[in-house]
Protein backbone atom coordinates (compact mmCIF):
# COMPACT_ATOMS: atom_id res chain seq x y z
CA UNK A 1 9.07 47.00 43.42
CA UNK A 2 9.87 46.24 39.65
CA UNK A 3 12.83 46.62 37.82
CA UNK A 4 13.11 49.65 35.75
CA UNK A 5 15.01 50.13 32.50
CA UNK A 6 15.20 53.31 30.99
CA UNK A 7 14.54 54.52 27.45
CA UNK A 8 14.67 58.41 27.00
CA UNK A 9 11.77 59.05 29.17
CA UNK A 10 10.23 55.75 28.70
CA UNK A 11 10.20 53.61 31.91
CA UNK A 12 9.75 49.20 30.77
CA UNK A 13 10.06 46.90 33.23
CA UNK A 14 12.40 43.83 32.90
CA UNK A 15 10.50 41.32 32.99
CA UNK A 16 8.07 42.76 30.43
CA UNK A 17 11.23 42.70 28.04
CA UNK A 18 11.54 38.94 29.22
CA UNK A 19 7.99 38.07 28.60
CA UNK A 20 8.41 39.47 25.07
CA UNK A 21 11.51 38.00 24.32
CA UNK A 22 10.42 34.27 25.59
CA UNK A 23 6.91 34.96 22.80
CA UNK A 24 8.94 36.18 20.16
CA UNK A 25 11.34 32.59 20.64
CA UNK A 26 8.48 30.74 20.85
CA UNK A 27 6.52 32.29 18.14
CA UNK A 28 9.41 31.42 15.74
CA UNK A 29 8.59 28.86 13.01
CA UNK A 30 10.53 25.66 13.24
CA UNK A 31 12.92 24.55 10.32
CA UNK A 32 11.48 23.54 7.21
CA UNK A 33 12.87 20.73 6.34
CA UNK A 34 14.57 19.81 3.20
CA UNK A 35 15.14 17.30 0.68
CA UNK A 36 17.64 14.77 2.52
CA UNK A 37 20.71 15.06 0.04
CA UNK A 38 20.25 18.89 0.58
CA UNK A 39 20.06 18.83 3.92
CA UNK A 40 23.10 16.90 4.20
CA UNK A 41 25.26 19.10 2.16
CA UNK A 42 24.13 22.33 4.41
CA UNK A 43 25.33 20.43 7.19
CA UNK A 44 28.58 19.38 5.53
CA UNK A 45 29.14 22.75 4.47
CA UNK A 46 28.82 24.52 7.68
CA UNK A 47 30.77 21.72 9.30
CA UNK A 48 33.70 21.70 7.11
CA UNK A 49 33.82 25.29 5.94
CA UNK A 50 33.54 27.14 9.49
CA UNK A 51 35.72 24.95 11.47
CA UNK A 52 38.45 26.47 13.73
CA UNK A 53 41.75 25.01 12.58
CA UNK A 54 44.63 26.41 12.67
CA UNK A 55 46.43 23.35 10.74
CA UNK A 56 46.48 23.63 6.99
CA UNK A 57 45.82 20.31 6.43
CA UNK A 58 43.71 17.88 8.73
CA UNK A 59 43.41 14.56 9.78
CA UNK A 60 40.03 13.11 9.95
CA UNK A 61 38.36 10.29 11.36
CA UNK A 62 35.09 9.21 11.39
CA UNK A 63 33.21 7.93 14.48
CA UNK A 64 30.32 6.17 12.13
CA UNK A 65 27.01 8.26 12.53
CA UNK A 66 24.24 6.75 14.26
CA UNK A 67 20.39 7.27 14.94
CA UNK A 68 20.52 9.30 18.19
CA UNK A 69 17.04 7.17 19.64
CA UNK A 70 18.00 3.71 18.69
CA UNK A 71 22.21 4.35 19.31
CA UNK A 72 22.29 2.08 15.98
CA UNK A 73 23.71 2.26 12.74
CA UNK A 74 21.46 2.23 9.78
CA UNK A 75 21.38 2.08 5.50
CA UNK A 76 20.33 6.33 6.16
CA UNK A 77 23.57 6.71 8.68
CA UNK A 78 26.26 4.74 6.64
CA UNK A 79 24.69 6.30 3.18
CA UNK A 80 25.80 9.83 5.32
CA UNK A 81 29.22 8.68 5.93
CA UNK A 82 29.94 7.85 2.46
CA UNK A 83 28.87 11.41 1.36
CA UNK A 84 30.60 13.17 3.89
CA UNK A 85 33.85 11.06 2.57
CA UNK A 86 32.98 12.30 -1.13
CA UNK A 87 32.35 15.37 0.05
CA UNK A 88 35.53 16.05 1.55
CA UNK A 89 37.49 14.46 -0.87
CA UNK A 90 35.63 16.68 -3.81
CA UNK A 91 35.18 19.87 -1.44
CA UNK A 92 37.23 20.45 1.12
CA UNK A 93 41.32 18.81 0.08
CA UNK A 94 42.55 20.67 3.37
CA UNK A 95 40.62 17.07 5.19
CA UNK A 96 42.08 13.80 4.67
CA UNK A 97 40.08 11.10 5.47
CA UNK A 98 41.86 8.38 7.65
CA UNK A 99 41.19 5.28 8.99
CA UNK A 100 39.01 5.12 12.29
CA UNK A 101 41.86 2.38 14.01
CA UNK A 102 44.09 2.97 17.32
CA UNK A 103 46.81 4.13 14.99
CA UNK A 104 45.42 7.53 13.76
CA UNK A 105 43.74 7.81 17.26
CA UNK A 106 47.38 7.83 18.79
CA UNK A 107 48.26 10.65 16.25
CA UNK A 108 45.29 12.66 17.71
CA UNK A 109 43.33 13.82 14.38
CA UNK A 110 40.36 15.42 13.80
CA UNK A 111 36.82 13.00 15.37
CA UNK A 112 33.68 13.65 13.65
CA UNK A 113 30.78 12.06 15.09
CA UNK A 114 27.28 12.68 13.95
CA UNK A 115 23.69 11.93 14.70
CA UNK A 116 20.51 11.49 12.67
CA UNK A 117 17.30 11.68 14.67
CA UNK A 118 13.28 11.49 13.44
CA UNK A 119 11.88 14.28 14.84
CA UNK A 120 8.08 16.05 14.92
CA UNK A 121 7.75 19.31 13.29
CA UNK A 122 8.66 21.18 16.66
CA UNK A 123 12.19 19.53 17.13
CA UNK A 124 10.79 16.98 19.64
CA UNK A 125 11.47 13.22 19.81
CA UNK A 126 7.89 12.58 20.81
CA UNK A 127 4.65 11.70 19.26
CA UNK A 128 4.84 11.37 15.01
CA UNK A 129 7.76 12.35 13.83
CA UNK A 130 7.83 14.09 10.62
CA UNK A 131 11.23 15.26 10.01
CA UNK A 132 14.88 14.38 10.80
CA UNK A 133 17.54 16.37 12.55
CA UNK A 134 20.82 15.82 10.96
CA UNK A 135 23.42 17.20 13.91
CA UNK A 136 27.30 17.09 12.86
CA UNK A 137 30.37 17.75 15.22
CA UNK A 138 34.30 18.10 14.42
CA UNK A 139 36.12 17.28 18.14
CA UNK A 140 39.71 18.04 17.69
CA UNK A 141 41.78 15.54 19.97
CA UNK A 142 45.24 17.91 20.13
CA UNK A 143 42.98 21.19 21.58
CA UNK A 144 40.44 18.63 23.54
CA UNK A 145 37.82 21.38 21.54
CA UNK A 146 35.13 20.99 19.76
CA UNK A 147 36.10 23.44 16.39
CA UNK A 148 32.57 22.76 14.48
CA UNK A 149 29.38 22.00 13.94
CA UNK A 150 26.90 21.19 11.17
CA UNK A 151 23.17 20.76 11.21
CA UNK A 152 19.66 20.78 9.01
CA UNK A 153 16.54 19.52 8.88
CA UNK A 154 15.55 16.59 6.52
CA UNK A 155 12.05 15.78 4.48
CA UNK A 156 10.99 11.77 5.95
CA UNK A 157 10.46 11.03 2.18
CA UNK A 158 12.79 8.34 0.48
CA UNK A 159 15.00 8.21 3.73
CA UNK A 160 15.54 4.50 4.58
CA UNK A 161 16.40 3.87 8.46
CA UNK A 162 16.49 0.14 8.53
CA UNK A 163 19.39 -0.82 10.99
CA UNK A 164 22.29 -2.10 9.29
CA UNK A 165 22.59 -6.18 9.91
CA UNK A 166 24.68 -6.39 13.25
CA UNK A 167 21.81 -3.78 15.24
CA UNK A 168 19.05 -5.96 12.79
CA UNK A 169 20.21 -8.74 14.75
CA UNK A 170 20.72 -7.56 18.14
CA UNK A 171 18.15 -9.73 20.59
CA UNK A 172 17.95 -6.83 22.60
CA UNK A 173 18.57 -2.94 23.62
CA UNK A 174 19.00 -0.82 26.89
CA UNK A 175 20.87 2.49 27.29
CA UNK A 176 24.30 2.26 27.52
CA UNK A 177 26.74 5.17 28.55
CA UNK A 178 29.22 4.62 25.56
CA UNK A 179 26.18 5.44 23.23
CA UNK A 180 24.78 8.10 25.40
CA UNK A 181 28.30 10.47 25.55
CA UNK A 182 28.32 10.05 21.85
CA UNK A 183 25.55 11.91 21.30
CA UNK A 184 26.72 14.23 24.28
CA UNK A 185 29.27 14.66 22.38
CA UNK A 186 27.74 15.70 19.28
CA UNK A 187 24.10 17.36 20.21
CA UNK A 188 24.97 18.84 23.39
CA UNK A 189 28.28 19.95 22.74
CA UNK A 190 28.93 24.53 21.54
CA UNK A 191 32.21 25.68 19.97
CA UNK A 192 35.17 25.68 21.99
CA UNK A 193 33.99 23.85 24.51
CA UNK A 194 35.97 20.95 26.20
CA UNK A 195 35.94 17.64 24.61
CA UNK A 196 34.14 15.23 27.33
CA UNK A 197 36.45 13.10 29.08
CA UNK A 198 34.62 9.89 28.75
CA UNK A 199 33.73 10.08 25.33
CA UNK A 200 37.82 10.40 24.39
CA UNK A 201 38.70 7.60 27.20
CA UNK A 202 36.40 5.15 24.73
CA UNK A 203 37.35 6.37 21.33
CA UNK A 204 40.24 3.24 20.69
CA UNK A 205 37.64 0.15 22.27
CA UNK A 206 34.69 2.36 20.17
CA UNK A 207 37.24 1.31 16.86
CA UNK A 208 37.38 -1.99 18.16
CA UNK A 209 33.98 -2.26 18.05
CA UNK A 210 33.74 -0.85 14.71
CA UNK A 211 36.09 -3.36 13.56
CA UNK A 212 33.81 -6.11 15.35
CA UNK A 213 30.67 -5.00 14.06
CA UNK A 214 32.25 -4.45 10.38
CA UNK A 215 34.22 -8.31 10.82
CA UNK A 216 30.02 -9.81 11.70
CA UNK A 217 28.49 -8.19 8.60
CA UNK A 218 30.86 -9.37 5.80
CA UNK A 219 30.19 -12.94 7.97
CA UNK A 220 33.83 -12.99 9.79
CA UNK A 221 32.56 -14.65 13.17
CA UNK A 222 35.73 -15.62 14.54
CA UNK A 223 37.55 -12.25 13.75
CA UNK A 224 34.69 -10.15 14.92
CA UNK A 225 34.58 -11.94 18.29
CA UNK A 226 38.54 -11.46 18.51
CA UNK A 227 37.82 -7.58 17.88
CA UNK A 228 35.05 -7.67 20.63
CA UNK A 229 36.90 -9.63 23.54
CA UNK A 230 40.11 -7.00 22.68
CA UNK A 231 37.32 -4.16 22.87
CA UNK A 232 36.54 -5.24 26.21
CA UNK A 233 40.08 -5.53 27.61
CA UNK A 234 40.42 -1.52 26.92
CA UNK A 235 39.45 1.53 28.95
CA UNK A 236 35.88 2.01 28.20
CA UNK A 237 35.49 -1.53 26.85
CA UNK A 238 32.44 -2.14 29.03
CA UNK A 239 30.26 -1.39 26.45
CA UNK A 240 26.45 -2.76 25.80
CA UNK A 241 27.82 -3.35 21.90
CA UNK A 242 30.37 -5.44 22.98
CA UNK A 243 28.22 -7.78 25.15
CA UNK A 244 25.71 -8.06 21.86
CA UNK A 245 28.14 -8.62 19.54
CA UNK A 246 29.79 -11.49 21.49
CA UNK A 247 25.97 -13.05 22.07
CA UNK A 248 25.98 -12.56 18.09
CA UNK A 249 29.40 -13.61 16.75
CA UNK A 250 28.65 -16.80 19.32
CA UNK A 251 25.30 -17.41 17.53
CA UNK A 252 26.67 -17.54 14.36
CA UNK A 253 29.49 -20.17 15.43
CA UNK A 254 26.90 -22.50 17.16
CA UNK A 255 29.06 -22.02 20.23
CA UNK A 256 25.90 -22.71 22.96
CA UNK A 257 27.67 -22.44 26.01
CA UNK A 258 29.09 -19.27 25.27
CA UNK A 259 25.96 -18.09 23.50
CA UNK A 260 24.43 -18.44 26.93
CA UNK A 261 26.55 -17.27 28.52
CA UNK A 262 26.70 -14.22 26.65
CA UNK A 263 23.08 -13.73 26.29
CA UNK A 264 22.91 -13.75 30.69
CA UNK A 265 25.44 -11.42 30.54
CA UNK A 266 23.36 -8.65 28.67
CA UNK A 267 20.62 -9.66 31.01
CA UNK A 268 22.24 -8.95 34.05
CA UNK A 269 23.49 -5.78 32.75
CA UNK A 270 19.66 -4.78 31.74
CA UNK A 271 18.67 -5.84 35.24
CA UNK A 272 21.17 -3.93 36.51
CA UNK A 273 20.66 -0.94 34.88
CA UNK A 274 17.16 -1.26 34.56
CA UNK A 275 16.06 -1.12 31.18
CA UNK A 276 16.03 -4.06 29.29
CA UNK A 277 14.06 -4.29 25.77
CA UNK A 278 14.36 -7.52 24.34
CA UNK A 279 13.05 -7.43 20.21
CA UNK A 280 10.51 -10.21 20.08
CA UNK A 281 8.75 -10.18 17.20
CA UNK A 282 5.16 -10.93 16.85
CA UNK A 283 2.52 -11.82 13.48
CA UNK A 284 0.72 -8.19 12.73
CA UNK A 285 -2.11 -7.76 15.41
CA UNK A 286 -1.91 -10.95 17.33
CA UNK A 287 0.07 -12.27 20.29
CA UNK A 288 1.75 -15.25 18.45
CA UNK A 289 5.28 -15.22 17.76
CA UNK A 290 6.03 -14.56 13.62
CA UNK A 291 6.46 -17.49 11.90
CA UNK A 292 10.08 -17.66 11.13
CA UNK A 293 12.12 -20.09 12.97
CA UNK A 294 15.53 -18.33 12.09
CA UNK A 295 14.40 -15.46 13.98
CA UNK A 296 12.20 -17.61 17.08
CA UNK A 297 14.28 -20.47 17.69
CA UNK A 298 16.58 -18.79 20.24
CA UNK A 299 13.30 -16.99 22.21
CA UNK A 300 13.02 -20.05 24.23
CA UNK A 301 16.92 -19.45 25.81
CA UNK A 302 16.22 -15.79 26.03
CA UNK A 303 13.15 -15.99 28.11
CA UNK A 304 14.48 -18.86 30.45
CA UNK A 305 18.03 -16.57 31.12
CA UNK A 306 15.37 -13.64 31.68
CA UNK A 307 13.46 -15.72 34.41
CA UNK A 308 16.51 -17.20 35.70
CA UNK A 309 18.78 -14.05 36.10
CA UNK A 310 15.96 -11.96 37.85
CA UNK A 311 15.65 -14.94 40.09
CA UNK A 312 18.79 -15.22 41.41
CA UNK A 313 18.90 -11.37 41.47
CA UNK A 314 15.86 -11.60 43.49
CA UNK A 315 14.40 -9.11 40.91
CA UNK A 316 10.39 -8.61 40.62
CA UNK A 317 9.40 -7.31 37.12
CA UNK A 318 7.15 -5.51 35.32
CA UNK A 319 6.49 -6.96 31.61
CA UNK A 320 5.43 -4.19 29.20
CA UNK A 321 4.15 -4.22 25.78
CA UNK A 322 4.74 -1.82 23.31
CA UNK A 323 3.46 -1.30 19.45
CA UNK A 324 4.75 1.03 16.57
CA UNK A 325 1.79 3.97 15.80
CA UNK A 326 0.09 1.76 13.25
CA UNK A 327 -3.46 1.62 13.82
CA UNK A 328 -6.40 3.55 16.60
CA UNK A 329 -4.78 4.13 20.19
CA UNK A 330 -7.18 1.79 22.11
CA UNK A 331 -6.42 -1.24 19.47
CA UNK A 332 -2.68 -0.98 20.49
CA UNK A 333 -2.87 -0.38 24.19
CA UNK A 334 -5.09 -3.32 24.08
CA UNK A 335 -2.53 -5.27 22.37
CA UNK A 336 0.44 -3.99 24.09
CA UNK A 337 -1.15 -5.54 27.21
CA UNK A 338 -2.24 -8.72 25.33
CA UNK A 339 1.77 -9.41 24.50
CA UNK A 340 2.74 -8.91 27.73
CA UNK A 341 0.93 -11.31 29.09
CA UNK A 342 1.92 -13.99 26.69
CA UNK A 343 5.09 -13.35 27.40
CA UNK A 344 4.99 -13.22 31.49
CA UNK A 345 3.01 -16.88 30.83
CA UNK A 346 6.56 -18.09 29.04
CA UNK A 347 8.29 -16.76 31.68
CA UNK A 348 6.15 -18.33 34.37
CA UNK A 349 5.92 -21.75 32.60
CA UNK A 350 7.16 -24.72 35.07
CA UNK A 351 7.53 -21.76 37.47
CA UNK A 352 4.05 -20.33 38.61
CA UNK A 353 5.41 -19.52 42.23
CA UNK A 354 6.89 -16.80 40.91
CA UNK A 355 3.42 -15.28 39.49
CA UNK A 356 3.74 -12.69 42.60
CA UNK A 357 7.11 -11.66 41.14
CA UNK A 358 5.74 -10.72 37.87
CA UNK A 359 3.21 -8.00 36.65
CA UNK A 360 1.95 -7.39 32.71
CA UNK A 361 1.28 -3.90 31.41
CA UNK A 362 0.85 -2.09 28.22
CA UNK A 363 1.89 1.07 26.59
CA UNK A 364 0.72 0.95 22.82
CA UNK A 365 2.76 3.27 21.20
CA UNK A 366 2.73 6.09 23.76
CA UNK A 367 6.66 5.37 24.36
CA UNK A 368 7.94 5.06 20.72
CA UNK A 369 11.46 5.22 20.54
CA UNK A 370 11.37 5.60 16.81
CA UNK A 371 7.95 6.92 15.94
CA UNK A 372 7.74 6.80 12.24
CA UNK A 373 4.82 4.01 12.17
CA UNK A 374 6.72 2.56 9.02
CA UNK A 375 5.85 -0.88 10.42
CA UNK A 376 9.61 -2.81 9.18
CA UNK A 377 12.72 -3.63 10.30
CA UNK A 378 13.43 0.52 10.58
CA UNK A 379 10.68 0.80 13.81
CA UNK A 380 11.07 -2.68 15.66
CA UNK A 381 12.37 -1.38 18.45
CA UNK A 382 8.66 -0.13 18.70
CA UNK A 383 7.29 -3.19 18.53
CA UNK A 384 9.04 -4.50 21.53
CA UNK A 385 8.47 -5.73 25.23
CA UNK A 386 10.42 -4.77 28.19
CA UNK A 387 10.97 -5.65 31.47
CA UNK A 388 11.15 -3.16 34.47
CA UNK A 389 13.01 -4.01 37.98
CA UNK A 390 9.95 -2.50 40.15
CA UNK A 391 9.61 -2.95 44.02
CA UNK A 392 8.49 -6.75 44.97
């Protein structure tokens, strides 16, 4: 027997209301998005003007922005920060911008974190995106409360996502937990709710690593490896940044041993958590390698760790291909599985008794992280292979 809810003398069942209230949600037109710049003041404006402060005036810190399917920093997520800053500063004089260091953490300010995300026209982080999803959050540390929160929908026009230099660099990416509770923290986060635990327990080593990633770019080796070995000595220092920024800031002193060592370290912590996507970049619809020794020379010591590590781990892998959305579906699948192969032959070289360890697949571009098809340094996490602990 149905449900019955009455209206004067007319009987509608519940779930007849339900049915028409699920069409009428879906029926509703997404967004339409706007020119970036605008889209970013919206957000500001909502974030800043509606928060729920009781304090007159407000320390604020900035947990830099970053691209919600890469976890990186990029020219479009810094370019955000620096408006935000102006926009306070012009806008909004109850806000003071501080320093993002272990000393304003201590005095428990103000956090705002944000996330910038390519998007298709229905809000989804599949297939072409065509759109991004600007998402802004004010956590106050001294209520443990989230107080606000900003967001809009950008135009893809003019917006450039190329990873800043210390993600444009990294030799590889898999998930990693520190990443993943920041943008907890920021898209799946409502007012008033409770600040997550293990997104505050990180905040000082996530400054650290700030410090270390900001110490690499202006070509401080020695003091960005300082910040990242300090990082890692801190609750929540375990972080997938902090191994890649060690690898890097031991590149870039031609220390071998510990460049090694380093670079086994973020393998066994891809093995481990299975997902490991190592950026090896090939010539435009071939499987050679580009032609740019500053980027090749350390593939050699990458793929040799690789095999190595998964042998002593007793590991058997799957080697998959991927491409960015340039060009017909069949082309790239085709190619996807081409790559893999080449690389699974490295990996086997002087070591073909472990062939029945190994398998080569392909995916084209059917699991884009980034999905804008731009074909540069913004998408070459697309263009990447990746290696899969599967059953041996």
């Amino acid at each position: 027997m149905s449900i019955l809810t009455r209206f004067g003398r007319i009987l509608i069942p519940l779930t007849l209301l339900a049915s028409a209230a699920a069409a009428s949600a879906q029926s509703a037109p997404p967004p339409t998005p706007v020119p970036f710049q605008q889209a970013l003041q919206k957000a500001a404006d909502d974030l800043f003007g509606k928060a729920a402060l009781t304090d007159q005036q407000v320390d604020l810190v900035i947990d830099p922005l970053i691209d919600a399917a890469s976890g990186s920093q990029s020219t479009a997520t810094r370019s955000m920060q620096q408006t935000l800053i102006e926009i306070v500063r012009k806008s909004y004089p109850r806000f003071t911008v501080r320093s993002f260091d272990s000393g304003w953490l201590a005095r428990k300010p103000v956090v705002l974190v944000g996330t910038f995300t390519a998007v298709n026209n229905n809000g989804a982080t599949d297939g072409a995106r065509d759109a991004y999803r600007i998402c802004l959050t004010l956590a106050d540390l001294k209520s443990n409360s989230v107080v606000s929160k900003g967001v809009a929908r950008a135009r893809i026009e003019g917006v450039d996502t190329t990873p800043t230099l210390y993600y444009r660099d990294a030799p590889l990416w898999t998930k990693d937990q520190a990443t993943d509770v920041y943008i907890k923290t920021c898209q799946g986060t409502k007012l008033g709710e409770t600040i997550d635990p293990a997104y505050v327990e990180r905040l000082t080593a996530n400054a650290f690593v700030n410090d270390g990633i900001l110490a690499y770019e202006a070509q401080r080796f020695r003091e960005a490896l300082a910040y990242y070995r300090a990082a890692r000595t801190l609750p929540g220092g375990e972080q997938h940044r902090v191994r890649i920024g060690t690898y890097l800031a031991a590149s870039k002193l031609a220390r071998r041993d510990d460049m090694v060592d380093a670079f086994g370290d973020l393998i066994d912590y891809g093995l481990g958590a299975n997902q490991l996507m190592v950026k090896l970049l090939f010539k435009p619809g071939t499987t050679q390698f580009i032609d740019d020794p500053g980027i090749t020379e350390p593939y050699p010591m990458w793929l040799s760790q690789i095999a190595t590590r998964a042998r002593q781990k007793g590991a058997c892998l799957e080697v998959v291909g991927h491409t960015s959305r340039t060009g017909p579906p069949q082309v790239n699948e085709r190619l996807s599985a081409l790559r893999a192969q080449f690389v699974m032959d490295l990996l086997l070289t002087g070591m073909p008794e472990d062939r029945t360890r190994m398998i080569a697949s392909g995916r084209g571009f059917k699991e884009n992280l980034i999905g804008t098809g731009k074909d540069d340094g913004s998408d070459a996490l697309d263009r990447r292979v990746e290696f899969k602990v599967i059953g041996c």
